[in-house]
N, C-alpha and C. Protein backbone atom coordinates (compact mmCIF):
# COMPACT_ATOMS: atom_id res chain seq x y z
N UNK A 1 41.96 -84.90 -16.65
CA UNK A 1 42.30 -83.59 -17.09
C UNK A 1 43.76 -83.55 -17.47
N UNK A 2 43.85 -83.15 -18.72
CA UNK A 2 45.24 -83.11 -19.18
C UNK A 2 46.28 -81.89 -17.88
N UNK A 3 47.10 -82.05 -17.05
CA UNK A 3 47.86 -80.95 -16.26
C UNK A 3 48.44 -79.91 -17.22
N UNK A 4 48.41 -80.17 -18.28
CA UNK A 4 48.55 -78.97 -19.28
C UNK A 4 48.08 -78.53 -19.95
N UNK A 5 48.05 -77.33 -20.35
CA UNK A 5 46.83 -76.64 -20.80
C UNK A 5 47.35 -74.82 -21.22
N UNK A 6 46.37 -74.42 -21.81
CA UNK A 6 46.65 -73.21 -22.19
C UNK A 6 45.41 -72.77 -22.30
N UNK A 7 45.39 -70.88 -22.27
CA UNK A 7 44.77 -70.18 -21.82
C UNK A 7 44.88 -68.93 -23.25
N UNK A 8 44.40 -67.76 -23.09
CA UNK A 8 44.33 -66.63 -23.91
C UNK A 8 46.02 -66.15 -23.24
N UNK A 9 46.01 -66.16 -22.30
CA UNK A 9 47.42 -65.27 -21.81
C UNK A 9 48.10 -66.14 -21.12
N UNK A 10 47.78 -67.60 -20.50
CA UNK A 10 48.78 -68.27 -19.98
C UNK A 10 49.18 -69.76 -20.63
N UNK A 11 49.97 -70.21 -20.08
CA UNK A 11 50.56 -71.49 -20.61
C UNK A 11 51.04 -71.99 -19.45
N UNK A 12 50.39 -73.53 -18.94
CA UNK A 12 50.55 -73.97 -18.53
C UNK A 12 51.33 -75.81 -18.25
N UNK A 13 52.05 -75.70 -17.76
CA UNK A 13 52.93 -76.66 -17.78
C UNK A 13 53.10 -77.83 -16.64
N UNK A 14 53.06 -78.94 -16.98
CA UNK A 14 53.21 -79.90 -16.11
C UNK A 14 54.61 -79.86 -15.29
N UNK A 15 55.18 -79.93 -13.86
CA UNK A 15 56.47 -80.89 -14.00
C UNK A 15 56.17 -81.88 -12.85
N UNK A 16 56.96 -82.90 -13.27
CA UNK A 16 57.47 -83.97 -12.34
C UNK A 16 58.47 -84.60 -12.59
N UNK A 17 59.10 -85.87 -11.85
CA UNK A 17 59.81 -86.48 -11.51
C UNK A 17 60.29 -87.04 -13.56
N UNK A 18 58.97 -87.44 -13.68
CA UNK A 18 59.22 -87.99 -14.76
C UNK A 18 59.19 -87.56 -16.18
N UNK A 19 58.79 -86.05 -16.39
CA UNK A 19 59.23 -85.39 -17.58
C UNK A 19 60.36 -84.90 -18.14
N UNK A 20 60.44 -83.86 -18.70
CA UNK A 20 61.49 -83.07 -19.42
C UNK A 20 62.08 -82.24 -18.78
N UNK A 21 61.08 -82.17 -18.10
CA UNK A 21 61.36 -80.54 -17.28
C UNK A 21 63.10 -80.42 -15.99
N UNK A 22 63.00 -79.05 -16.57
CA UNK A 22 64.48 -79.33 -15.72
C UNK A 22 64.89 -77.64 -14.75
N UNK A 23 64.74 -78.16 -13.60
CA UNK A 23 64.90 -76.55 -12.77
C UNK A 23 65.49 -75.66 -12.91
N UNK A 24 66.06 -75.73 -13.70
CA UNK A 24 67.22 -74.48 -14.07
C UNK A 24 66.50 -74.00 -14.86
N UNK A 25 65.38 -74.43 -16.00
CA UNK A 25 64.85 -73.62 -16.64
C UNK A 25 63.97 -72.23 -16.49
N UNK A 26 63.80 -72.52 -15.21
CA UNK A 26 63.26 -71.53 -13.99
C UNK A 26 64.14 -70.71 -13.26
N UNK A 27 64.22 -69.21 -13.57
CA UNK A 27 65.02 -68.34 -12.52
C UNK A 27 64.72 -68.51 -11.43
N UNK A 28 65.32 -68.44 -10.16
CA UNK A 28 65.71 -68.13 -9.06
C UNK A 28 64.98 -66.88 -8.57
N UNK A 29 65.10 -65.64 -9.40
CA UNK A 29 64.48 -65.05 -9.65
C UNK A 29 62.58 -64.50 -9.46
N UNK A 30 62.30 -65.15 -10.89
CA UNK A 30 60.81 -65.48 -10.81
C UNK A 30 60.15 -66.09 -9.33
N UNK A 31 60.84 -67.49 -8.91
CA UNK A 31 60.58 -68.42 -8.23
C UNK A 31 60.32 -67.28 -6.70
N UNK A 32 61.56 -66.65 -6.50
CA UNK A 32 61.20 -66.16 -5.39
C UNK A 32 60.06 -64.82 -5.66
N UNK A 33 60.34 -64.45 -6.40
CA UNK A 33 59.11 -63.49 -6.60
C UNK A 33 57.57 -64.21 -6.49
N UNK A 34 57.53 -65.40 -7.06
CA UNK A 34 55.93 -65.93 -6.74
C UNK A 34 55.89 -66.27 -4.85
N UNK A 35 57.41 -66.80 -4.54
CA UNK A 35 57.23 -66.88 -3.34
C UNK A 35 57.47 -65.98 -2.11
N UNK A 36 57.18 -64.42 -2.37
CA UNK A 36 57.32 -63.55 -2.10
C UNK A 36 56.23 -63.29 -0.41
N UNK A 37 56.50 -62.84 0.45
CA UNK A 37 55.60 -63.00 1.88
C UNK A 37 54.26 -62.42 1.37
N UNK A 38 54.31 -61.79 0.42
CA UNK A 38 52.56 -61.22 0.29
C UNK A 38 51.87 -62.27 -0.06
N UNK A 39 52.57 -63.21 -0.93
CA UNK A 39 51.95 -64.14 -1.92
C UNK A 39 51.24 -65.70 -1.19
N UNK A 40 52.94 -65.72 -0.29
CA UNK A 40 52.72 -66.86 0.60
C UNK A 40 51.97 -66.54 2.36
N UNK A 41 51.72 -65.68 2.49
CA UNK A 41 51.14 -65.22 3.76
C UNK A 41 49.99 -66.03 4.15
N UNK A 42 48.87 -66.52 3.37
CA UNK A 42 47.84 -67.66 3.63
C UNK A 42 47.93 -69.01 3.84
N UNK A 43 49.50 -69.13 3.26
CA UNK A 43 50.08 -70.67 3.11
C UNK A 43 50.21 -71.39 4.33
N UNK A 44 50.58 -72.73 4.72
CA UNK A 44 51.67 -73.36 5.76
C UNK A 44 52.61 -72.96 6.44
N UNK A 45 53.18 -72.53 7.02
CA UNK A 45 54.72 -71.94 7.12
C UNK A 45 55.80 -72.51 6.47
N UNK A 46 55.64 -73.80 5.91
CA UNK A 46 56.50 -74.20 5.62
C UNK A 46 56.91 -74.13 3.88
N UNK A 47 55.96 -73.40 3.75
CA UNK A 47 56.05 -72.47 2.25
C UNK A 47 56.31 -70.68 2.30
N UNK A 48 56.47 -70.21 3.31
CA UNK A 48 56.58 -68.89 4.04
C UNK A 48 58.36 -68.97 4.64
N UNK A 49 58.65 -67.49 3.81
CA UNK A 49 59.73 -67.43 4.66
C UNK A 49 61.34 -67.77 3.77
N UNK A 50 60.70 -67.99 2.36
CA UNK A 50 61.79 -68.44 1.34
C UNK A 50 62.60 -67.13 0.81
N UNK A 51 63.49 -66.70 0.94
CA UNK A 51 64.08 -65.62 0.52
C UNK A 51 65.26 -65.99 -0.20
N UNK A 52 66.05 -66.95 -0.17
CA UNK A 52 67.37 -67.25 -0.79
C UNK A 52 67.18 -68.11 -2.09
N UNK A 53 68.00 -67.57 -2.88
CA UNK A 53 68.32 -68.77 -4.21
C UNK A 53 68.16 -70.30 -3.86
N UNK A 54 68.80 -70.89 -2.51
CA UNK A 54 69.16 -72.04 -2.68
C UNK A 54 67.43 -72.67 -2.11
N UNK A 55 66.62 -72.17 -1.19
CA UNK A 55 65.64 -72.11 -0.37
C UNK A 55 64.36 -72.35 -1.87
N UNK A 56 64.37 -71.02 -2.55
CA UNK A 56 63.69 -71.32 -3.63
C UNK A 56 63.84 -72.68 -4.60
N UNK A 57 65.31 -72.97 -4.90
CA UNK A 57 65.48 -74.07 -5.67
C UNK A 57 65.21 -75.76 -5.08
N UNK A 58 65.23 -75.23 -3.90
CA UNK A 58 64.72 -76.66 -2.87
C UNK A 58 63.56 -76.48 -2.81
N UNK A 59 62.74 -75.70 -2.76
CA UNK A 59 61.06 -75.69 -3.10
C UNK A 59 60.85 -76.14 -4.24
N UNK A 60 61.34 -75.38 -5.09
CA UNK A 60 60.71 -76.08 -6.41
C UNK A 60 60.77 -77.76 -6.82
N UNK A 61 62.21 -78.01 -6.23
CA UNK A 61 62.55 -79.21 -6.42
C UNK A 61 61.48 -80.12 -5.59
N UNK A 62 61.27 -79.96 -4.12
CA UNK A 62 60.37 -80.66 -3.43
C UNK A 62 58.80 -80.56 -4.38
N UNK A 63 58.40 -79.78 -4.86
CA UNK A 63 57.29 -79.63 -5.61
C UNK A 63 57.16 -80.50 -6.29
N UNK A 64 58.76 -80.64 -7.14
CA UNK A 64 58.16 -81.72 -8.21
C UNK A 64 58.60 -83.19 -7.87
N UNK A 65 59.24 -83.32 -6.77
CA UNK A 65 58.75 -84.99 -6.47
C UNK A 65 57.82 -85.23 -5.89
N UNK A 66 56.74 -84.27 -5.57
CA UNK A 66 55.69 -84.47 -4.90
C UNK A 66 54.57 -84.70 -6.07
N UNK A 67 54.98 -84.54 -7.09
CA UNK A 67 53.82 -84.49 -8.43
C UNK A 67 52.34 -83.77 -8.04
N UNK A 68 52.19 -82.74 -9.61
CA UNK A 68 51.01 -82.56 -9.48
C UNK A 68 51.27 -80.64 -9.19
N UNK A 69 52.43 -80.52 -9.68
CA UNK A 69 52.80 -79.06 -9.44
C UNK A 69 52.78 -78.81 -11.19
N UNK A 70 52.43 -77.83 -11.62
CA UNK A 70 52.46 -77.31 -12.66
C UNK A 70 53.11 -75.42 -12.40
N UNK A 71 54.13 -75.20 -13.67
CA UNK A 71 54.55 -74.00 -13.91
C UNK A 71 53.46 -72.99 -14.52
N UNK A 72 52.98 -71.71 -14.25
CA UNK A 72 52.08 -71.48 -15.40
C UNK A 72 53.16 -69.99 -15.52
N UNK A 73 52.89 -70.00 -16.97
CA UNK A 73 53.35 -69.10 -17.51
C UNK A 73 52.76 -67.73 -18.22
N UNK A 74 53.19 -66.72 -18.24
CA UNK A 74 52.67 -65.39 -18.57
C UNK A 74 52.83 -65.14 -20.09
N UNK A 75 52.09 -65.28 -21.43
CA UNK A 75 52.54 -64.95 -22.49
C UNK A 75 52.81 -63.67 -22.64
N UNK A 76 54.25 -63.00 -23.30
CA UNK A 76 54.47 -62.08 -23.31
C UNK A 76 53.53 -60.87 -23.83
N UNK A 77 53.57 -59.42 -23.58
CA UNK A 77 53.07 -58.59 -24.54
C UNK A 77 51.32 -58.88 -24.13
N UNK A 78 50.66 -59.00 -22.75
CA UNK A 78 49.37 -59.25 -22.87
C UNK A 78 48.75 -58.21 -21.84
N UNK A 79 49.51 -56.95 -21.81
CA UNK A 79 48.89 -55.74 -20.66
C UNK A 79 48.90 -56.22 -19.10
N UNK A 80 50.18 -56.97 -19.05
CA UNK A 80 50.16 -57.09 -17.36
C UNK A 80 51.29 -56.95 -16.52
N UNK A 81 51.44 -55.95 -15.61
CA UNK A 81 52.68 -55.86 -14.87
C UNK A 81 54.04 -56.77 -15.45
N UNK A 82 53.75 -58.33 -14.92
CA UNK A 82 54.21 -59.34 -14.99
C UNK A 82 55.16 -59.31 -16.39
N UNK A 83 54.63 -58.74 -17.48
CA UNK A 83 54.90 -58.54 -19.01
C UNK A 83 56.98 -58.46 -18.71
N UNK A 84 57.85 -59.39 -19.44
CA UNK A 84 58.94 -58.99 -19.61
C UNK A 84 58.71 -58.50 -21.59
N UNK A 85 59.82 -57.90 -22.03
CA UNK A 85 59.71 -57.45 -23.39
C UNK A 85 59.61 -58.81 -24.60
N UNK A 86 58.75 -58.87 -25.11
CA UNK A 86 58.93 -60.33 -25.82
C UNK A 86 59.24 -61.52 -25.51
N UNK A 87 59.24 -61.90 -24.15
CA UNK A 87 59.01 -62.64 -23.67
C UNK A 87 58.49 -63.72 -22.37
N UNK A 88 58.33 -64.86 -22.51
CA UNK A 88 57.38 -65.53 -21.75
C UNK A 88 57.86 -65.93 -20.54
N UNK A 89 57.26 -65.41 -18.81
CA UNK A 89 57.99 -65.31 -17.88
C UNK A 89 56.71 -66.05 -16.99
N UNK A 90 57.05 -66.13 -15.84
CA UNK A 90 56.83 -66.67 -15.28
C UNK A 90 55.96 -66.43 -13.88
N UNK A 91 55.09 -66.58 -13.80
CA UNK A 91 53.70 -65.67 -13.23
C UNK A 91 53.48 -66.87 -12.13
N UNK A 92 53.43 -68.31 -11.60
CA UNK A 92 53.12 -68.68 -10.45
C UNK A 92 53.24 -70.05 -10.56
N UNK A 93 52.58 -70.84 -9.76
CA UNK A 93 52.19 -72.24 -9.60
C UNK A 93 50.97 -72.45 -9.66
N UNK A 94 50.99 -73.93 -9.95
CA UNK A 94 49.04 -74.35 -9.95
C UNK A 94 49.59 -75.61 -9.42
N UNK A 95 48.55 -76.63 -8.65
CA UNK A 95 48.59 -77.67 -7.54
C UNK A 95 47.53 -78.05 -7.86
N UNK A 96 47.58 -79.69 -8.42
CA UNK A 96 46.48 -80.44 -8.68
C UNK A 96 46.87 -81.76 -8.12
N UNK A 97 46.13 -82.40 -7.40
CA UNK A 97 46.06 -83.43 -7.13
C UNK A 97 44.81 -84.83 -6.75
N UNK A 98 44.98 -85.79 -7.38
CA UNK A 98 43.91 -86.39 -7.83
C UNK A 98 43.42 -87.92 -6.62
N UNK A 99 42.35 -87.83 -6.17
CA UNK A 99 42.13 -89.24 -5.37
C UNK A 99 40.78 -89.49 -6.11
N UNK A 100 40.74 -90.82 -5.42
CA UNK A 100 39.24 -91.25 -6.06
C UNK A 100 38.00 -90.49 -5.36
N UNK A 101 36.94 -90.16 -5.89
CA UNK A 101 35.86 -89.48 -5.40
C UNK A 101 34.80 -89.69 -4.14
N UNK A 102 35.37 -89.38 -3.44
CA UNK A 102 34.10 -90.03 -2.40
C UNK A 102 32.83 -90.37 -2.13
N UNK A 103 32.20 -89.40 -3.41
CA UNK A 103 30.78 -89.34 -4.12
C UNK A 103 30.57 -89.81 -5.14
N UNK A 104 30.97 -90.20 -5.75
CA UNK A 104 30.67 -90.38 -7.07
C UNK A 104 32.21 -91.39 -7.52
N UNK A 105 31.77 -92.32 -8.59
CA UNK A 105 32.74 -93.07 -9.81
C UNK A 105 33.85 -92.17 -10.02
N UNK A 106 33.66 -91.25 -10.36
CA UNK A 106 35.22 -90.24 -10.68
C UNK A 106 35.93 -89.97 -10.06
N UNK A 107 37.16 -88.59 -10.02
CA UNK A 107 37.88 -88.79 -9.25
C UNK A 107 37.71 -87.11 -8.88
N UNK A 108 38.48 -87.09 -7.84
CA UNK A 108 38.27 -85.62 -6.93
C UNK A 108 39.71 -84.85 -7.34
N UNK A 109 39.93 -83.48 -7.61
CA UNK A 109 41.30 -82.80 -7.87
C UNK A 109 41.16 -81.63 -7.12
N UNK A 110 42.31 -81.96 -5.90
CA UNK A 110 42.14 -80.45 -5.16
C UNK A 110 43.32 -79.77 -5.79
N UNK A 111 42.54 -78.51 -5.33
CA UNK A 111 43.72 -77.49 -6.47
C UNK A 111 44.40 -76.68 -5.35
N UNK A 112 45.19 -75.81 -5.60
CA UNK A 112 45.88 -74.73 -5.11
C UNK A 112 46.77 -73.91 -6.28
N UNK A 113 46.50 -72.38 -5.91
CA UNK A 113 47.68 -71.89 -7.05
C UNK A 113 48.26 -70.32 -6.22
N UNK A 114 49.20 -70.46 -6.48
CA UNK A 114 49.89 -69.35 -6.27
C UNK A 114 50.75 -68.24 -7.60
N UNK A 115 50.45 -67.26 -7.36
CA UNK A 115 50.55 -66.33 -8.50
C UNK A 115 51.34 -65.01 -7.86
N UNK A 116 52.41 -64.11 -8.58
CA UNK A 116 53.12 -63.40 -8.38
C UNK A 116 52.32 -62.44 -8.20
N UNK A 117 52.90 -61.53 -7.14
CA UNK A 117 52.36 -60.52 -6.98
C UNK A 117 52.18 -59.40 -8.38
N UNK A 118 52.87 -59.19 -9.07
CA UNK A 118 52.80 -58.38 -10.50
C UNK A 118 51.86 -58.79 -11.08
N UNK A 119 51.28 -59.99 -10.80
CA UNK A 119 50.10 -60.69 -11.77
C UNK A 119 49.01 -60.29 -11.22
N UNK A 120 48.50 -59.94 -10.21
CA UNK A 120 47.43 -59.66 -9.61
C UNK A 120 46.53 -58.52 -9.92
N UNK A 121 45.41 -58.52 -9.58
CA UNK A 121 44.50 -57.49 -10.48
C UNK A 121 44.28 -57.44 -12.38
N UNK A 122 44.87 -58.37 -12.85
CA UNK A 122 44.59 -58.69 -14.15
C UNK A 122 44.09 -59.32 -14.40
N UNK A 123 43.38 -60.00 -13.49
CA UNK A 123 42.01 -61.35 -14.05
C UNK A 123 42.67 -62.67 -14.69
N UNK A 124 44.50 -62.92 -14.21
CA UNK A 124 45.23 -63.71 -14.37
C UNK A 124 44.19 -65.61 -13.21
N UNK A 125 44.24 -64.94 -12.58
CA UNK A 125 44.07 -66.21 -11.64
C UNK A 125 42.34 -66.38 -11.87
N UNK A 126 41.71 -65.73 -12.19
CA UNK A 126 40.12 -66.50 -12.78
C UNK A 126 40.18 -67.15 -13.97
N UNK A 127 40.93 -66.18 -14.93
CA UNK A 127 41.61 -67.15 -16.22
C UNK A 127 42.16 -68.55 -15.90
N UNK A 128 42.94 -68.85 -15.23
CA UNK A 128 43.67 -69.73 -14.79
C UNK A 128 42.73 -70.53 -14.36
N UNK A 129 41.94 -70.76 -13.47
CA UNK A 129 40.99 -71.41 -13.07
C UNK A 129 39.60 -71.43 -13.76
N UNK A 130 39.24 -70.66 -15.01
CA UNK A 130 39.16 -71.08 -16.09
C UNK A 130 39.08 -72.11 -16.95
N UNK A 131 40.30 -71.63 -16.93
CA UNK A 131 41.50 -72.88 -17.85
C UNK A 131 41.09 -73.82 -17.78
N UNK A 132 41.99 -74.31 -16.32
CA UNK A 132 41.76 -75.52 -15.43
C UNK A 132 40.13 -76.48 -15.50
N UNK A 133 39.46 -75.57 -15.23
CA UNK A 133 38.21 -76.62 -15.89
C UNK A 133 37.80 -76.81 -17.06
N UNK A 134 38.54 -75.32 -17.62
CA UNK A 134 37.52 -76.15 -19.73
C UNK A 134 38.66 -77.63 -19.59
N UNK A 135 39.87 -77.54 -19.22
CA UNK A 135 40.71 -78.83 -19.49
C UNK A 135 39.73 -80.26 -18.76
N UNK A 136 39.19 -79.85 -17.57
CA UNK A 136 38.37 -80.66 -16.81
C UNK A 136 37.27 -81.19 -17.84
N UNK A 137 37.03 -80.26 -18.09
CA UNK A 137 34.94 -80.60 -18.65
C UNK A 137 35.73 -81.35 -20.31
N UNK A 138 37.16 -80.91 -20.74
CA UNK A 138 37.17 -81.93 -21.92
C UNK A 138 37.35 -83.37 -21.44
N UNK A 139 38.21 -83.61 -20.44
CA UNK A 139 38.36 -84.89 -19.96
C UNK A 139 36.73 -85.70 -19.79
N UNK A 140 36.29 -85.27 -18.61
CA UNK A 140 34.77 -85.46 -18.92
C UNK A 140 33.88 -85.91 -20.13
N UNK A 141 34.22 -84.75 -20.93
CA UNK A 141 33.10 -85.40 -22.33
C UNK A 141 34.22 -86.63 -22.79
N UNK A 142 35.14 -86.67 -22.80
CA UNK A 142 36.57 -87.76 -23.24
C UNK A 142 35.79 -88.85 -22.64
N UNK A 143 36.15 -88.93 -21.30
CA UNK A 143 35.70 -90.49 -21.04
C UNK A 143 34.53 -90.80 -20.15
N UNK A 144 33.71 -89.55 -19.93
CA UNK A 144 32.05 -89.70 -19.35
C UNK A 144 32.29 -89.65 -18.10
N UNK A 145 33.70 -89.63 -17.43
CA UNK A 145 33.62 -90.50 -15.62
C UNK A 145 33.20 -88.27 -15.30
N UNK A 146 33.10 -88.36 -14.10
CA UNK A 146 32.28 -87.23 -13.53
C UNK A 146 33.81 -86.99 -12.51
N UNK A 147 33.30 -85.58 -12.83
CA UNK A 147 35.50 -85.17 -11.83
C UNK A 147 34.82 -83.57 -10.78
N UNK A 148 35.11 -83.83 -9.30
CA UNK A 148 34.84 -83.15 -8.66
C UNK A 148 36.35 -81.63 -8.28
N UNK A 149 36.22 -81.07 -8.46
CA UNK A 149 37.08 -79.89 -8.41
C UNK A 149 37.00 -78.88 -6.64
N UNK A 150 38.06 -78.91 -6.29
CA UNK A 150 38.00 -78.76 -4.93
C UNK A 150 38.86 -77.75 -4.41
N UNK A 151 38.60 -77.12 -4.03
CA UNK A 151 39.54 -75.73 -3.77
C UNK A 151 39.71 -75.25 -1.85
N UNK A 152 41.04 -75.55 -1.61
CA UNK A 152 40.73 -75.01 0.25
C UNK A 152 41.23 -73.36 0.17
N UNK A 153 40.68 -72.62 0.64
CA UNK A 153 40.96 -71.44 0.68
C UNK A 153 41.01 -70.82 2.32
N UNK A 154 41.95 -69.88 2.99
CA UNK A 154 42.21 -69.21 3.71
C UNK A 154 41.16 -68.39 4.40
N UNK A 155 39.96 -68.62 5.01
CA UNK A 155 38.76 -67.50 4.69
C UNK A 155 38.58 -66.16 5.08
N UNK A 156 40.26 -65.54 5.12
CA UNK A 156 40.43 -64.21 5.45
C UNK A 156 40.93 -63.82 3.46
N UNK A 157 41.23 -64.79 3.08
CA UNK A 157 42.06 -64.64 1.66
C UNK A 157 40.52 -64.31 0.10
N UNK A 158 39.95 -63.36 0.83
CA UNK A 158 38.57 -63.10 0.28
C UNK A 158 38.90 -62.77 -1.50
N UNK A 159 39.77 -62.33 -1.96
CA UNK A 159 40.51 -62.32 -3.12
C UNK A 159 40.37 -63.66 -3.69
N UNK A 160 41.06 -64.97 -3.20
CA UNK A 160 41.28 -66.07 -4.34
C UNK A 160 39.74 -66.67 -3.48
N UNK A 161 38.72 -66.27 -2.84
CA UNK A 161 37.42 -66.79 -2.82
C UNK A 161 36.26 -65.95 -3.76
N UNK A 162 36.32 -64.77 -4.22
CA UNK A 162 35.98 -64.45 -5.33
C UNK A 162 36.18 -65.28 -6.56
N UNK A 163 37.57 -65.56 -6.43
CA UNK A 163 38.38 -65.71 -7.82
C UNK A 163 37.16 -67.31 -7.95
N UNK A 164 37.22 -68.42 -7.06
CA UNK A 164 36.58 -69.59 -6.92
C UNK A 164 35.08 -69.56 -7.27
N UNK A 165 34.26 -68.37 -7.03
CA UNK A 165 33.08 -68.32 -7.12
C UNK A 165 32.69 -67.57 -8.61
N UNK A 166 33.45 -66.95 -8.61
CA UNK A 166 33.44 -66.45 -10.11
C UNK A 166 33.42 -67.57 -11.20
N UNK A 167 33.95 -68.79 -10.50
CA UNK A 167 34.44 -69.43 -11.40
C UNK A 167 33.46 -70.82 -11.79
N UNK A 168 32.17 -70.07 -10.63
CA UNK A 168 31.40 -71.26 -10.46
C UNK A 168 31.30 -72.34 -9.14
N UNK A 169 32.37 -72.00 -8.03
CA UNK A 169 32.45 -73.20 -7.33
C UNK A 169 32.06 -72.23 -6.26
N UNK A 170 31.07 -73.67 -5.76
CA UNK A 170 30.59 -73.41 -3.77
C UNK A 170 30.99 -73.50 -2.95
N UNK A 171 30.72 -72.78 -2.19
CA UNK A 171 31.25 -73.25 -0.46
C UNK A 171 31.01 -74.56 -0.24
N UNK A 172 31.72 -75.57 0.49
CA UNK A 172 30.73 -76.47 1.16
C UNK A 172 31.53 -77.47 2.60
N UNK A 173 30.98 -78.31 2.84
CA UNK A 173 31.93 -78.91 4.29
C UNK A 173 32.79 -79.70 3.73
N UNK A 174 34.19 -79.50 4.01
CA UNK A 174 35.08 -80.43 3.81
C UNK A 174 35.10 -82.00 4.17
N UNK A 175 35.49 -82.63 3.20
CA UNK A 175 35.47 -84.31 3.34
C UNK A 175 36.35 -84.64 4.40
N UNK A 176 36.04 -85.72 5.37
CA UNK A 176 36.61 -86.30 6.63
C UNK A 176 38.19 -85.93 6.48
N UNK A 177 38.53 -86.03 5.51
CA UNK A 177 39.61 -86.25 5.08
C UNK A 177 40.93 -85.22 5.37
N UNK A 178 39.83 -84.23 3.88
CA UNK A 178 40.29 -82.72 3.76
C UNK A 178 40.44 -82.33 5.35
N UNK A 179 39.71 -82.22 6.07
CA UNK A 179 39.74 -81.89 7.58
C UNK A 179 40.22 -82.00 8.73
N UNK A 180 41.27 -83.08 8.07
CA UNK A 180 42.26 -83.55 9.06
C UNK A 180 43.75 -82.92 8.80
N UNK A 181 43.77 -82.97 7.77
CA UNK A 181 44.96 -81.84 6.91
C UNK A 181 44.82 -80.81 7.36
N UNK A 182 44.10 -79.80 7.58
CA UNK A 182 44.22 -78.50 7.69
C UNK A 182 43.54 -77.93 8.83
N UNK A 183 43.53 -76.79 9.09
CA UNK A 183 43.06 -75.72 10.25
C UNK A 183 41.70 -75.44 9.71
N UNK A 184 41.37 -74.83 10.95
CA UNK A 184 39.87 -74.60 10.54
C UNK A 184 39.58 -73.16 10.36
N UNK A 185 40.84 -72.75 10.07
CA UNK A 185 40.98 -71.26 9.03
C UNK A 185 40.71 -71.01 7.75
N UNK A 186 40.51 -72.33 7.11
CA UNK A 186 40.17 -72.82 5.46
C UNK A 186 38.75 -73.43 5.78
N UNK A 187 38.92 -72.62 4.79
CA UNK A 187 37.34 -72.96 3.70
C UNK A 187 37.51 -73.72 2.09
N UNK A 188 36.16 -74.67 2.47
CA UNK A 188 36.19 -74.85 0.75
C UNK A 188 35.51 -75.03 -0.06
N UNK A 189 35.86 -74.74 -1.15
CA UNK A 189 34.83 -74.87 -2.31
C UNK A 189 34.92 -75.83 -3.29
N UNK A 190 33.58 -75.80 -4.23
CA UNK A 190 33.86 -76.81 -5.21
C UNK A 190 33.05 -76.83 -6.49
N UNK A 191 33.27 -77.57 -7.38
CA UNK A 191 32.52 -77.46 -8.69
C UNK A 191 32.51 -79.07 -9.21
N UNK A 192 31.77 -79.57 -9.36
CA UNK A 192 31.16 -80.96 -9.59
C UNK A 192 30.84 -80.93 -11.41
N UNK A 193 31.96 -81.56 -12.00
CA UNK A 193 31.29 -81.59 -13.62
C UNK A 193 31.17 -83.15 -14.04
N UNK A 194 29.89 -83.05 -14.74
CA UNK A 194 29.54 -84.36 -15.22
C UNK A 194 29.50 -84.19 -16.72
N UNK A 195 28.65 -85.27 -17.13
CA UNK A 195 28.10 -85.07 -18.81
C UNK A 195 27.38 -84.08 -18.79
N UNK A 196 26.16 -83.74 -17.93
CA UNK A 196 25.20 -83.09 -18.29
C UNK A 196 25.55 -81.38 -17.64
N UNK A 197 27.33 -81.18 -17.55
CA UNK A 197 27.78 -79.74 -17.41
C UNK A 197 28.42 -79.61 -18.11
N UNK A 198 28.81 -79.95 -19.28
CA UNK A 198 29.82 -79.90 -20.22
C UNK A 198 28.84 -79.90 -21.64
């Protein structure tokens, strides 16, 4: 799956270690607004609790040597809070990350995304996850391998578990794996695309 991608209202952007991309291009601003306590309240703690310029700019930065963080962006002028005047601002994060499949030849991408509070209630984050799989299901028909899509969710965070099911993906038991990472406050879901879903 290409990590970049675009949408009717968003634009989405890769960064890491090894692109173009450069943190300053990102307010301080925005950044703390996506990382705002409403937003991050389901999270780790160790994503909770960011209030300062310098706090935000060390998040972001840790994000992107961790690869697999993408910027997504708000196109201006599209009926949503978030809207600055003519131009394109900055609405959240998306979290993809790729291992080999435990089931199957392909490979597995667990996701995570976080989205500004102004963005919410606009059908921003089903779009987004959306997105995220038409980019999936092209890779797929691209090179035939079969890509499992994996989502851990909060299971008080009944909001981004709509958003998952809307989107097509099931509940189901987390891999040995997934389960050692996290609390057993998460739930997860998933969506399995092959040839014959695309």
């Amino acid at each position: 799956m290409k990590e970049s991608f675009e949408t009717e209202r968003l634009v989405v952007q890769a960064i890491d270690a090894c692109n173009n991309f450069r943190a300053e291009d990102v307010s301080d601003t925005d950044i703390l607004e996506v990382l705002a306590p409403e937003v991050t309240e389901h999270l780790p703690p160790d994503w909770q609790g960011i209030d300062t310029p310098e706090q935000a700019r060390r998040w972001l930065q840790n994000r992107q040597q961790e690869g697999g963080c993408c910027l997504v962006w708000h196109k201006p002028d599209n009926g949503c809070a978030a809207d600055g005047v003519g131009s394109i601002r900055l609405a959240g994060f998306l979290f993809q990350h790729r291992f080999p499949a435990p089931d199957h030849p392909g490979e597995e991408i667990r996701i995570g995304y976080l989205l500004a509070k102004s963005c919410w209630g606009f059908g921003l984050a089903t779009e987004l996850i959306y997105g995220l799989l038409n980019a999936s299901r092209a890779e797929v028909q691209a090179n035939g391998a079969p890509v499992t899509v994996v989502g851990g969710v909060a299971r008080h965070n009944s909001a981004s578990i709509r958003v998952l099911e809307k989107c097509g993906f099931q509940r189901v038991s987390p891999s040995a794996e997934c389960e050692a990472q996290v609390d057993s406050d998460t739930g997860f879901y998933r969506v399995f695309l092959d040839l014959s879903s695309v």
